[in-house]
C-alpha atoms as a PDB file:
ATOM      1  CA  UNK A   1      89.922  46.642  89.893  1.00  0.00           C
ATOM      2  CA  UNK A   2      87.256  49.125  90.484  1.00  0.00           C
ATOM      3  CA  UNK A   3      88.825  50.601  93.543  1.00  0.00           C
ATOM      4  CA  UNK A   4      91.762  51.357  91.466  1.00  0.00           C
ATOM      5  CA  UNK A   5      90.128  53.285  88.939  1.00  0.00           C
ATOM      6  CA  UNK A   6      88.638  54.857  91.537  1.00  0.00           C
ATOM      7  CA  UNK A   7      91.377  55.833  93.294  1.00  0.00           C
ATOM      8  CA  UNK A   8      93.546  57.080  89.521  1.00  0.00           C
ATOM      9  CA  UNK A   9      90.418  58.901  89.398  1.00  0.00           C
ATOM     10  CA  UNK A  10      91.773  61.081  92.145  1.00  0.00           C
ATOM     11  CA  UNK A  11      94.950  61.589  91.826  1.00  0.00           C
ATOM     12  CA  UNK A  12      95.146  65.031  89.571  1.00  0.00           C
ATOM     13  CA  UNK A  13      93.102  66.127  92.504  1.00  0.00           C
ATOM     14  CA  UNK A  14      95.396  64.920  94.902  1.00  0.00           C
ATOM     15  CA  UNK A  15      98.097  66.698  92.830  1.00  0.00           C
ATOM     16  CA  UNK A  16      96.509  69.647  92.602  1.00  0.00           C
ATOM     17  CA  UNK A  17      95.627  70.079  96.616  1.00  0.00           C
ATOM     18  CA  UNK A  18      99.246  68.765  97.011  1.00  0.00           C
ATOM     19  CA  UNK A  19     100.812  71.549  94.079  1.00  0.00           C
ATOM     20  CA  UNK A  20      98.455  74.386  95.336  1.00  0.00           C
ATOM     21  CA  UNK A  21      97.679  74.136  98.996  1.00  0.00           C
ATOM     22  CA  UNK A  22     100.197  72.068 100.835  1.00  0.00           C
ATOM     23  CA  UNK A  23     102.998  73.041  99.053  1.00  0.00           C
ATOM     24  CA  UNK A  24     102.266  76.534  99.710  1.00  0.00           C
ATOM     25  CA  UNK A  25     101.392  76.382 103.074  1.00  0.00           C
ATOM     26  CA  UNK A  26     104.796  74.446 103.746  1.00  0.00           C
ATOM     27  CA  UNK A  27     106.494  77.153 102.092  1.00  0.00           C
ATOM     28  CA  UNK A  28     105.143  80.007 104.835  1.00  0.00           C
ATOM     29  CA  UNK A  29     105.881  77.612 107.165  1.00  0.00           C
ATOM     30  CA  UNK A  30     109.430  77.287 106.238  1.00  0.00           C
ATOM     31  CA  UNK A  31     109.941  80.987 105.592  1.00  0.00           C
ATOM     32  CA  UNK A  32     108.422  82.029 108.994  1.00  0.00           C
ATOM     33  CA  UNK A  33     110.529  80.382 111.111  1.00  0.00           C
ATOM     34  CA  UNK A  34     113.654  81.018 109.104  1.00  0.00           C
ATOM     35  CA  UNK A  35     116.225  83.617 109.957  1.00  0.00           C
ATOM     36  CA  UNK A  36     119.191  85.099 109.718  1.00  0.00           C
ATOM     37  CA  UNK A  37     120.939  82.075 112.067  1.00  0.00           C
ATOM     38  CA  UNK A  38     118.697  79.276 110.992  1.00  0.00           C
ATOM     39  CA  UNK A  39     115.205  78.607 112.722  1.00  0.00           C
ATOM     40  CA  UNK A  40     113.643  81.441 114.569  1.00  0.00           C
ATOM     41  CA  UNK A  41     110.474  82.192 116.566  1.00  0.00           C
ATOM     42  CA  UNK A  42     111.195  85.962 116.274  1.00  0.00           C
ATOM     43  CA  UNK A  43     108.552  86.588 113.515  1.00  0.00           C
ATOM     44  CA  UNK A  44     106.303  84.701 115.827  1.00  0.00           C
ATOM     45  CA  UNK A  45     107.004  86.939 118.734  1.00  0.00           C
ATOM     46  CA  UNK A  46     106.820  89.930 116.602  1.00  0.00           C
ATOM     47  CA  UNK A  47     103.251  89.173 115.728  1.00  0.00           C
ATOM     48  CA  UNK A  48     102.585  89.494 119.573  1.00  0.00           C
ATOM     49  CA  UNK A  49     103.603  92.961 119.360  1.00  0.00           C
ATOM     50  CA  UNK A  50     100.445  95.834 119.994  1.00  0.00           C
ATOM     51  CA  UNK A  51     100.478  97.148 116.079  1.00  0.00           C
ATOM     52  CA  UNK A  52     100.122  93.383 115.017  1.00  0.00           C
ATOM     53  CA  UNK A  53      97.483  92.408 117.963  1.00  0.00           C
ATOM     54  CA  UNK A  54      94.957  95.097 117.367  1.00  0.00           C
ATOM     55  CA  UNK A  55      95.275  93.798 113.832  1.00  0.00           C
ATOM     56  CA  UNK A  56      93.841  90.370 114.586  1.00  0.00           C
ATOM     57  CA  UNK A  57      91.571  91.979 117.201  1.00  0.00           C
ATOM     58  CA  UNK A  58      90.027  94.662 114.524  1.00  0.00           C
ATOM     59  CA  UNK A  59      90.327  91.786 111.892  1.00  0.00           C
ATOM     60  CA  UNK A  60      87.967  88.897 114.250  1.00  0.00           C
ATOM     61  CA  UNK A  61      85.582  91.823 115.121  1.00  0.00           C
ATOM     62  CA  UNK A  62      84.823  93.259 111.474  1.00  0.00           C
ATOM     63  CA  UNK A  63      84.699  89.642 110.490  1.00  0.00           C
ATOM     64  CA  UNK A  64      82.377  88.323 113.476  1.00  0.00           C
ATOM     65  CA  UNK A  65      79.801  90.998 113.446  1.00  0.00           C
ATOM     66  CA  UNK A  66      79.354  90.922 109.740  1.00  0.00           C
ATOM     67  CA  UNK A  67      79.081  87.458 109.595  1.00  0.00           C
ATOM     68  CA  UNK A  68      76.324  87.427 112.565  1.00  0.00           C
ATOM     69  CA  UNK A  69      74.762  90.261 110.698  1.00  0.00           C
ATOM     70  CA  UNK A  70      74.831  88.673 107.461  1.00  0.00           C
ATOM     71  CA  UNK A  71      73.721  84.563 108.776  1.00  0.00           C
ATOM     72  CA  UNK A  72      70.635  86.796 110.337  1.00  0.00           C
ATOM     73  CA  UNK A  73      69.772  88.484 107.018  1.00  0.00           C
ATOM     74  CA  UNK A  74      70.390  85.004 105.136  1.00  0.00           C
ATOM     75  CA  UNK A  75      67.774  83.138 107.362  1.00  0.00           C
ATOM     76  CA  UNK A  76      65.190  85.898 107.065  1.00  0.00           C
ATOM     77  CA  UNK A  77      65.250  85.981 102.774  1.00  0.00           C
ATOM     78  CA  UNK A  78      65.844  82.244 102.643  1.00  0.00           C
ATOM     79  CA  UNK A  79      63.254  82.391 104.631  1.00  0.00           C
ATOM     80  CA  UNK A  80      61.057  84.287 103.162  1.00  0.00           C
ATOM     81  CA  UNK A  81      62.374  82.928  99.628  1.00  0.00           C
ATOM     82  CA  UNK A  82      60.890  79.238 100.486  1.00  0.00           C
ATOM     83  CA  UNK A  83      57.461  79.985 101.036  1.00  0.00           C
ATOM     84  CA  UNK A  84      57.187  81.755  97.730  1.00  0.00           C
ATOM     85  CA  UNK A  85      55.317  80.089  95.418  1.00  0.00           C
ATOM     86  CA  UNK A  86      56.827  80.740  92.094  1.00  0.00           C
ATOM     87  CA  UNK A  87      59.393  79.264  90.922  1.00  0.00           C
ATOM     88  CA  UNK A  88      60.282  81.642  88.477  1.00  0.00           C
ATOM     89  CA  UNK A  89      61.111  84.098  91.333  1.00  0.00           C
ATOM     90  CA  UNK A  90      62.862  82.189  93.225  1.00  0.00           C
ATOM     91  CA  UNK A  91      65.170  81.225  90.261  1.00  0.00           C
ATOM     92  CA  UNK A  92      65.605  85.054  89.841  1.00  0.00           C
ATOM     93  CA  UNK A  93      66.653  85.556  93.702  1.00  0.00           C
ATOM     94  CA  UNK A  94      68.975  83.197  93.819  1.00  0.00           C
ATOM     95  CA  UNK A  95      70.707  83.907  90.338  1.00  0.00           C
ATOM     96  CA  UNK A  96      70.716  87.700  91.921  1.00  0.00           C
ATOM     97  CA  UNK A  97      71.982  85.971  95.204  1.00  0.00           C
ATOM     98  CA  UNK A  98      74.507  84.078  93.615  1.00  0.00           C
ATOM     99  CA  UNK A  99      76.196  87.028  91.107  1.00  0.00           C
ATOM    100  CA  UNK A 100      76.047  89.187  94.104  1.00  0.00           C
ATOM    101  CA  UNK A 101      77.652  86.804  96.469  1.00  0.00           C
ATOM    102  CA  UNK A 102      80.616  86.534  93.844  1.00  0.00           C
ATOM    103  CA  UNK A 103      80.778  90.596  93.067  1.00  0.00           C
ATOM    104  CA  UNK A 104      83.725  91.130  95.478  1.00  0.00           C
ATOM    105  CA  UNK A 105      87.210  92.321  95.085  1.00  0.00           C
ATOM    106  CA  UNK A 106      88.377  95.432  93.127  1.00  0.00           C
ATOM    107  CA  UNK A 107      84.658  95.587  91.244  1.00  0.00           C
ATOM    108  CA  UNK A 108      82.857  95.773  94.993  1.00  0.00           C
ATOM    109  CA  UNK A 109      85.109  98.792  95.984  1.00  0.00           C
ATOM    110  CA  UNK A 110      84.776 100.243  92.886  1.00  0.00           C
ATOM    111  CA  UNK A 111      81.524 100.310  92.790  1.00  0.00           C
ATOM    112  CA  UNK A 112      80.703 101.113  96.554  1.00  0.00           C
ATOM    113  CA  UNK A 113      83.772 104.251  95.843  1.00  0.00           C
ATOM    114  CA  UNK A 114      81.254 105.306  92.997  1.00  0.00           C
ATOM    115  CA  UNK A 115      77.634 104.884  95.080  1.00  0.00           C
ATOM    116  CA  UNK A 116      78.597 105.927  98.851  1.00  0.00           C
ATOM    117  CA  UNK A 117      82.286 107.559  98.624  1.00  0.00           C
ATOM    118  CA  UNK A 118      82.865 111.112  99.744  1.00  0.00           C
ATOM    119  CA  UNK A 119      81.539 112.067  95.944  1.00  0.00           C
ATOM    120  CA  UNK A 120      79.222 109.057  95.235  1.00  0.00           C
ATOM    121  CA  UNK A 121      76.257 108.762  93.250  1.00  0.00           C
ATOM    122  CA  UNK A 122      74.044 108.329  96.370  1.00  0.00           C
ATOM    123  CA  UNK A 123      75.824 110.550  98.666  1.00  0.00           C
ATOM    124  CA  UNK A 124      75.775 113.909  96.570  1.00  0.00           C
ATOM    125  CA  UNK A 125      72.217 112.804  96.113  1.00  0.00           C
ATOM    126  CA  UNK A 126      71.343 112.572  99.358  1.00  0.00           C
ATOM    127  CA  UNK A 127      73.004 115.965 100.417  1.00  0.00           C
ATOM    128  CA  UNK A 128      71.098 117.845  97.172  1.00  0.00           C
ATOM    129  CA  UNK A 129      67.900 116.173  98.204  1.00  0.00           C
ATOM    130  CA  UNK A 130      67.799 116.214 102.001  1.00  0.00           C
ATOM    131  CA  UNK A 131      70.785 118.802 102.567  1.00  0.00           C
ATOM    132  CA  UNK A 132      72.647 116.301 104.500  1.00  0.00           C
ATOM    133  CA  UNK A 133      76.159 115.371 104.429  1.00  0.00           C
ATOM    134  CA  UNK A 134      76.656 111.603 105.312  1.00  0.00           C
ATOM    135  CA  UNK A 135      80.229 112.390 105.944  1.00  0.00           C
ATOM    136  CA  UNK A 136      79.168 114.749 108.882  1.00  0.00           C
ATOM    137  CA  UNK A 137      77.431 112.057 110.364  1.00  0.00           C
ATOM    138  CA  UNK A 138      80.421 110.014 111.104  1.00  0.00           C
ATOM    139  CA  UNK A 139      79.880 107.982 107.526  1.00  0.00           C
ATOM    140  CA  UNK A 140      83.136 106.608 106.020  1.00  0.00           C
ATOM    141  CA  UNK A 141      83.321 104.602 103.333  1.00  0.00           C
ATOM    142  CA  UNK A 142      87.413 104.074 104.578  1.00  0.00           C
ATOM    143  CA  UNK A 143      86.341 103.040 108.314  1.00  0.00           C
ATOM    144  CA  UNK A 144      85.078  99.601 110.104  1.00  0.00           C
ATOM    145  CA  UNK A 145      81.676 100.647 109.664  1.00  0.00           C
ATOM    146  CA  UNK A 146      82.060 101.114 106.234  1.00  0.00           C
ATOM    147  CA  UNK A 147      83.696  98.069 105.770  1.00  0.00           C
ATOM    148  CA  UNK A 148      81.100  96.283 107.375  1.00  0.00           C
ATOM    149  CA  UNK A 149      78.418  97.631 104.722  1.00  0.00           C
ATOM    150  CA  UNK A 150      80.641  96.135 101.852  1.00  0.00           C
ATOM    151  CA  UNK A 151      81.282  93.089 103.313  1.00  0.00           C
ATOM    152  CA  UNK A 152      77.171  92.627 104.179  1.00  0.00           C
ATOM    153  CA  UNK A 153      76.481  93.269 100.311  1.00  0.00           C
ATOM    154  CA  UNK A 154      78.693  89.493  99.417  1.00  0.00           C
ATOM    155  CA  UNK A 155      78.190  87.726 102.401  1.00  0.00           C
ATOM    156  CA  UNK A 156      74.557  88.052 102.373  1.00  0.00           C
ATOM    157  CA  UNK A 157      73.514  86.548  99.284  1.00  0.00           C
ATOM    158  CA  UNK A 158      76.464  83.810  99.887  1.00  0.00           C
ATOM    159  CA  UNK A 159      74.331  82.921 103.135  1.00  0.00           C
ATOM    160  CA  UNK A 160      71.398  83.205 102.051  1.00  0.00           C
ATOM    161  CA  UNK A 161      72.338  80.495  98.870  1.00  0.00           C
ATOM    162  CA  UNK A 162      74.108  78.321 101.852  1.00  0.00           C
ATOM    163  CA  UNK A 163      71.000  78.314 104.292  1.00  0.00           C
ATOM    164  CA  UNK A 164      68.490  78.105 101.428  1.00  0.00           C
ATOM    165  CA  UNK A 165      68.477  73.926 101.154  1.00  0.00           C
ATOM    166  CA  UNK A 166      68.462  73.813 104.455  1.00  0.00           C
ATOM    167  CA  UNK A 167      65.328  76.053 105.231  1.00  0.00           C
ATOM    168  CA  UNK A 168      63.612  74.360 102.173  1.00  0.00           C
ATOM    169  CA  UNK A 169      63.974  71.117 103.760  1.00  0.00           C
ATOM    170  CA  UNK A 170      61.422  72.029 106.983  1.00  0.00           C
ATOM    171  CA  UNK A 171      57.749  70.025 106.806  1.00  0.00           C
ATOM    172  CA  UNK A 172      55.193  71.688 106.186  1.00  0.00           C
ATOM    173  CA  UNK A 173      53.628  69.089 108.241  1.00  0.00           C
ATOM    174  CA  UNK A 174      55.560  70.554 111.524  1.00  0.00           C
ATOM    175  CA  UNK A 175      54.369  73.998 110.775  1.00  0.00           C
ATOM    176  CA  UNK A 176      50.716  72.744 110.511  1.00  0.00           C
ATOM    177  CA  UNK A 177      51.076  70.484 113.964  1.00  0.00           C
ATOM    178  CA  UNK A 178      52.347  73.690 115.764  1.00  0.00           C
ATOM    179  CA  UNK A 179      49.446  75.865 114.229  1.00  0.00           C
ATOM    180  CA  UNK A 180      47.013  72.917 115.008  1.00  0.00           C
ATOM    181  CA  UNK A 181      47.877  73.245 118.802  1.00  0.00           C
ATOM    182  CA  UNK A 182      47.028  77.004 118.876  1.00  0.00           C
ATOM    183  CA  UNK A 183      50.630  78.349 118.813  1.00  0.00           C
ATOM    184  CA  UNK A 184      51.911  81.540 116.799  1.00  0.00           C
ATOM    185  CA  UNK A 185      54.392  81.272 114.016  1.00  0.00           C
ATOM    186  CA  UNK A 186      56.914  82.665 116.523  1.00  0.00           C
ATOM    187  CA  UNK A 187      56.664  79.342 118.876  1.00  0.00           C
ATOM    188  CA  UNK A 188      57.007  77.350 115.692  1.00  0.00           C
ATOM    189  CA  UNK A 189      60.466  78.763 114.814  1.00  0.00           C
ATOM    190  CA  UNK A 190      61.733  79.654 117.980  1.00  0.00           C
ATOM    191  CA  UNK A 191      60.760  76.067 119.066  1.00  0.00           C
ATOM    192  CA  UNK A 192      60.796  73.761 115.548  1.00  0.00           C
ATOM    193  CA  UNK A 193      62.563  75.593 113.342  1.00  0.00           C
ATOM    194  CA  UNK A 194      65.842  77.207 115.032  1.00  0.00           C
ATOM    195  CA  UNK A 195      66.631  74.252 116.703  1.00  0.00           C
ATOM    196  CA  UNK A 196      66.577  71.922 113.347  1.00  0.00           C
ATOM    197  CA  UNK A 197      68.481  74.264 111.654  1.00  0.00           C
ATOM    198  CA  UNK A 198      70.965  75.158 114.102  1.00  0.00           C
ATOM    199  CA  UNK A 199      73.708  73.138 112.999  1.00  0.00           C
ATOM    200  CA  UNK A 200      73.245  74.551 109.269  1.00  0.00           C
ATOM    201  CA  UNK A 201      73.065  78.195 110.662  1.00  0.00           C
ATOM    202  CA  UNK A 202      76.578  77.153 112.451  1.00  0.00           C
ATOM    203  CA  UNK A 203      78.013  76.313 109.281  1.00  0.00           C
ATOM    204  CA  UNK A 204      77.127  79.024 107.706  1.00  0.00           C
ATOM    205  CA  UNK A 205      78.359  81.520 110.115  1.00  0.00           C
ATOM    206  CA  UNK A 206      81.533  79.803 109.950  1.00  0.00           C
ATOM    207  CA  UNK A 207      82.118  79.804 106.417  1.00  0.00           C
ATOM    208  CA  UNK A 208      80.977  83.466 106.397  1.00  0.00           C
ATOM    209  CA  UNK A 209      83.747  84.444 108.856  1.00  0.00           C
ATOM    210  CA  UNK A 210      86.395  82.865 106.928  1.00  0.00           C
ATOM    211  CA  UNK A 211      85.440  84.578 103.969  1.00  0.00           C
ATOM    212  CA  UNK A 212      85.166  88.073 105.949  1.00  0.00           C
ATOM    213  CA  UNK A 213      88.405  87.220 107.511  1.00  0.00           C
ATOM    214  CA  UNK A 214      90.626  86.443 104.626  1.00  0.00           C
ATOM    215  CA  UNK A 215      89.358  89.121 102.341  1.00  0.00           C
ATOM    216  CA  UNK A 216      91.694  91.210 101.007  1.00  0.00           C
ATOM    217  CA  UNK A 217      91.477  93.137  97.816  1.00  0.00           C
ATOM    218  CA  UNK A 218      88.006  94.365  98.785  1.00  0.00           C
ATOM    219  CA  UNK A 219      89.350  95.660 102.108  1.00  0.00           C
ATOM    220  CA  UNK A 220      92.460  96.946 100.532  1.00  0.00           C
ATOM    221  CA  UNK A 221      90.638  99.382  97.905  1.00  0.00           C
ATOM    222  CA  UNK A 222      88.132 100.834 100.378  1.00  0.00           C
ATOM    223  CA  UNK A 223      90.060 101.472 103.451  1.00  0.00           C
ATOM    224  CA  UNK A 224      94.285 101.189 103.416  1.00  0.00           C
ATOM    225  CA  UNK A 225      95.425 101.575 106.024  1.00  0.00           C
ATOM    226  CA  UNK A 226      93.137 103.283 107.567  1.00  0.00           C
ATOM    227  CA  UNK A 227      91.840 100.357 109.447  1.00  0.00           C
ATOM    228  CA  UNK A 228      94.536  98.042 111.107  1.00  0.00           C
ATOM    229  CA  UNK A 229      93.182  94.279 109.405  1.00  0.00           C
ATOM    230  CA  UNK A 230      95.521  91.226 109.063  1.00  0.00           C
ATOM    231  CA  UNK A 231      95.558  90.736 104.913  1.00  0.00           C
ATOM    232  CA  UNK A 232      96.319  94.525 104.399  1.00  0.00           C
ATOM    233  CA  UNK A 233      99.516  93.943 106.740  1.00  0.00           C
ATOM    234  CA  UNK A 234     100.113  90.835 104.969  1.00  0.00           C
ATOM    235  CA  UNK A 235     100.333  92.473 101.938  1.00  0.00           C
ATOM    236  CA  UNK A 236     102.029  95.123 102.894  1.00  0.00           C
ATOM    237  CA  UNK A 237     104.968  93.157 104.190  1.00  0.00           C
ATOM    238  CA  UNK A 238     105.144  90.863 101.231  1.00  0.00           C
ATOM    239  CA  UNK A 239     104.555  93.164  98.165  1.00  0.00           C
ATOM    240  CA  UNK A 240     107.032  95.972 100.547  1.00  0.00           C
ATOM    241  CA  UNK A 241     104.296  98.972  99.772  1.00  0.00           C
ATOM    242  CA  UNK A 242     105.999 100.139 103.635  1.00  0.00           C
ATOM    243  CA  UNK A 243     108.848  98.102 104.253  1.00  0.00           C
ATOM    244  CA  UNK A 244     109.577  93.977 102.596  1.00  0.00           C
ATOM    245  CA  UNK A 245     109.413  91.645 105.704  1.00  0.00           C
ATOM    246  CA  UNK A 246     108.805  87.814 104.094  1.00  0.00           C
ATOM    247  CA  UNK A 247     109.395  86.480 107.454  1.00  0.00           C
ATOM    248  CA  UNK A 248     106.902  88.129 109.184  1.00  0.00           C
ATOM    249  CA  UNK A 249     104.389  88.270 106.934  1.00  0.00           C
ATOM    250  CA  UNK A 250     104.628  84.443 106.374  1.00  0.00           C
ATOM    251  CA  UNK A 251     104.107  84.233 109.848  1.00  0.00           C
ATOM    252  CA  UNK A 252     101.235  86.594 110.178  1.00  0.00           C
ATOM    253  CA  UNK A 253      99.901  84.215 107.300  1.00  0.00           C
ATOM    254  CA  UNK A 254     100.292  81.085 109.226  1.00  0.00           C
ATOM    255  CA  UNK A 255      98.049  82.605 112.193  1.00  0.00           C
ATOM    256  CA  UNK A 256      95.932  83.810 109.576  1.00  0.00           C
ATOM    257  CA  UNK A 257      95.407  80.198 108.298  1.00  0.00           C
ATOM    258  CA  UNK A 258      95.097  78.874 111.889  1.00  0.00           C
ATOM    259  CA  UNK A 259      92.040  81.054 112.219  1.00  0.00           C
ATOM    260  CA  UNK A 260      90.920  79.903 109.153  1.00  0.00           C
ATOM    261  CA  UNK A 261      91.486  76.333 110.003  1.00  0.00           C
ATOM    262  CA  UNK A 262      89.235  76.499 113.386  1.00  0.00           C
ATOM    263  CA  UNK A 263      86.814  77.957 111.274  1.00  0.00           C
ATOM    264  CA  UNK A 264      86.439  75.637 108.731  1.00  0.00           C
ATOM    265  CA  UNK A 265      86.630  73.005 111.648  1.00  0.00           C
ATOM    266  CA  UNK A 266      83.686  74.565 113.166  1.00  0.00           C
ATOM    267  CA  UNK A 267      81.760  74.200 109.949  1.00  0.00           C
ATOM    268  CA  UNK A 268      82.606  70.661 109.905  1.00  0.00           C
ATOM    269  CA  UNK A 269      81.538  69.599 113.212  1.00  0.00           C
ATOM    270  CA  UNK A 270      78.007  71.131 112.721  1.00  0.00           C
ATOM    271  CA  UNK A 271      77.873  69.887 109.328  1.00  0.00           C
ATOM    272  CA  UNK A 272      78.479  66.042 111.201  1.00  0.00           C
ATOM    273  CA  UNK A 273      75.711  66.799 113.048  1.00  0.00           C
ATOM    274  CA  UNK A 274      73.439  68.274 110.662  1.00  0.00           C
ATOM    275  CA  UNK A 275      74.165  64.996 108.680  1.00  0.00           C
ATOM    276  CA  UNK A 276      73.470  62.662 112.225  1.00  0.00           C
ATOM    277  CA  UNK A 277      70.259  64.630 113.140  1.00  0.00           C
ATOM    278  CA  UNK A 278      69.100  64.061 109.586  1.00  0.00           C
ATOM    279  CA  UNK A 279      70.159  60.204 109.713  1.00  0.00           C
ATOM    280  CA  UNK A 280      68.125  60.310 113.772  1.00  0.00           C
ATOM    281  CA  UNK A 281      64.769  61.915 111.654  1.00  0.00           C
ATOM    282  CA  UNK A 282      64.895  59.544 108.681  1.00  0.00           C
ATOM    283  CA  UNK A 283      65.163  56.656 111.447  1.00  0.00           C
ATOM    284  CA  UNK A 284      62.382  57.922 113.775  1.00  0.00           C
ATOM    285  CA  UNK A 285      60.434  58.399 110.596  1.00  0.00           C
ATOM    286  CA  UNK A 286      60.829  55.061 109.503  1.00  0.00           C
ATOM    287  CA  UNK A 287      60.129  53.426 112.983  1.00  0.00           C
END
């Protein structure tokens, strides 16, 4: 009788992943390999095309460095953040953490457009302070590089509130055995540290570079088309800003969502063996 409660339990979730996610995903599906003569690979083959390509190519790179860039940065003020003593700080990082790690979208350009665009608050200062124009030194807010600043200032915190538990969790005892035996704090997380929190520093990365890859609006507002990514052509075949192709766009959606997919597959593998190595240290501790 339980069970069955249990299980009525889930079904409006089962709905709403069904109604939401699967039905939508069918849909692309559908649409992507439908034509004018019935099922087609065409959009598929168009998607091998250069224009389309470089897309995915620009789209993995701006995603992978910023995610490396930003799992780095999350380690070090997670980091730092758990040996800090009060509490009432660390409450205040990670409420900054997590309201930065949600300001994305149309607010993040917005406000990056008003601090480092051609006639931002920081840039005109800069030039009136220093007499230096950032745009003569190759900066552009409406380039990868740019991009990559804006994404950094959401993925960031996000990391840094994933890797957090997981840094937290370290002995202090291990730390005091390695200091005990005359090596530097350097051996002790090159050696201890890095290596128990490997599979959480996977995960993280992975879930970064799923967010970096599907963003969108953020993306969108700063750069155009300016730079070649795969949710501005997306969007640009579906809401027909250039010219409306369903077909192809459903189908640049469906690699999209394959990317995804061995991303969030990636973060579940080292999540299973974050969860194993934790169930092999409980054991040896209880032996």
């Amino acid at each position: 009788m339980r069970r069955r409660v249990g299980w009525l339990i889930f079904i409006p979730v089962f709905l709403f992943v069904a109604i939401f996610s699967v039905g939508p995903a069918l849909g692309i599906l559908f649409t992507s390999l439908s034509g004018s003569h019935g099922v087609t690979v065409a959009n598929y083959r168009q998607t091998m095309t250069a224009q389309y390509g470089n897309a995915f190519v620009m789209t993995s790179s701006l995603s992978l460095y910023s995610s490396l860039i930003a799992t780095v940065f999350g380690f070090m003020v997670a980091w730092s953040l758990a040996r800090v003593k009060s509490q009432t700080v660390q409450r205040l990082l990670m409420a900054v953490s997590s309201t930065m790690a949600n300001f994305a979208g149309l607010p993040l350009a917005v406000a990056f457009m008003a601090t480092l665009g051609t006639s931002g608050i920081l840039t005109l200062l800069v030039n009136q302070l220093f007499s230096v124009n950032l745009a003569n030194l190759g900066w552009n807010l409406a380039s990868f590089s740019g991009l990559l600043v804006a994404y950094l200032s959401f993925l960031t915190p996000l990391s840094v509130i994933l890797l957090l538990p997981a840094v937290s969790s370290l002995k202090k005892e291990w730390e005091e055995a390695v200091y005990t035996l005359g090596a530097p704090i350097g051996t002790y997380i090159r050696r201890v540290a890095l290596p128990m929190l490997f599979p959480s520093l996977v995960s993280t990365f992975a879930l970064l570079f799923a967010n970096a890859f599907s963003t969108y609006v953020t993306a969108y507002e700063l750069a155009g088309g300016s730079v070649n990514l795969v949710p501005i052509l997306i969007g640009y075949m579906v809401n027909g800003n250039v010219s409306m192709n369903l077909g192809l766009g459903d189908a640049l959606s469906m690699e999209e969502m394959i990317v995804l997919s061995l991303a969030v597959l990636l973060y579940l593998i080292a999540q299973r063996f974050s969860h194993l190595h934790a169930k092999g240290g409980r054991a040896q501790r209880a032996a």
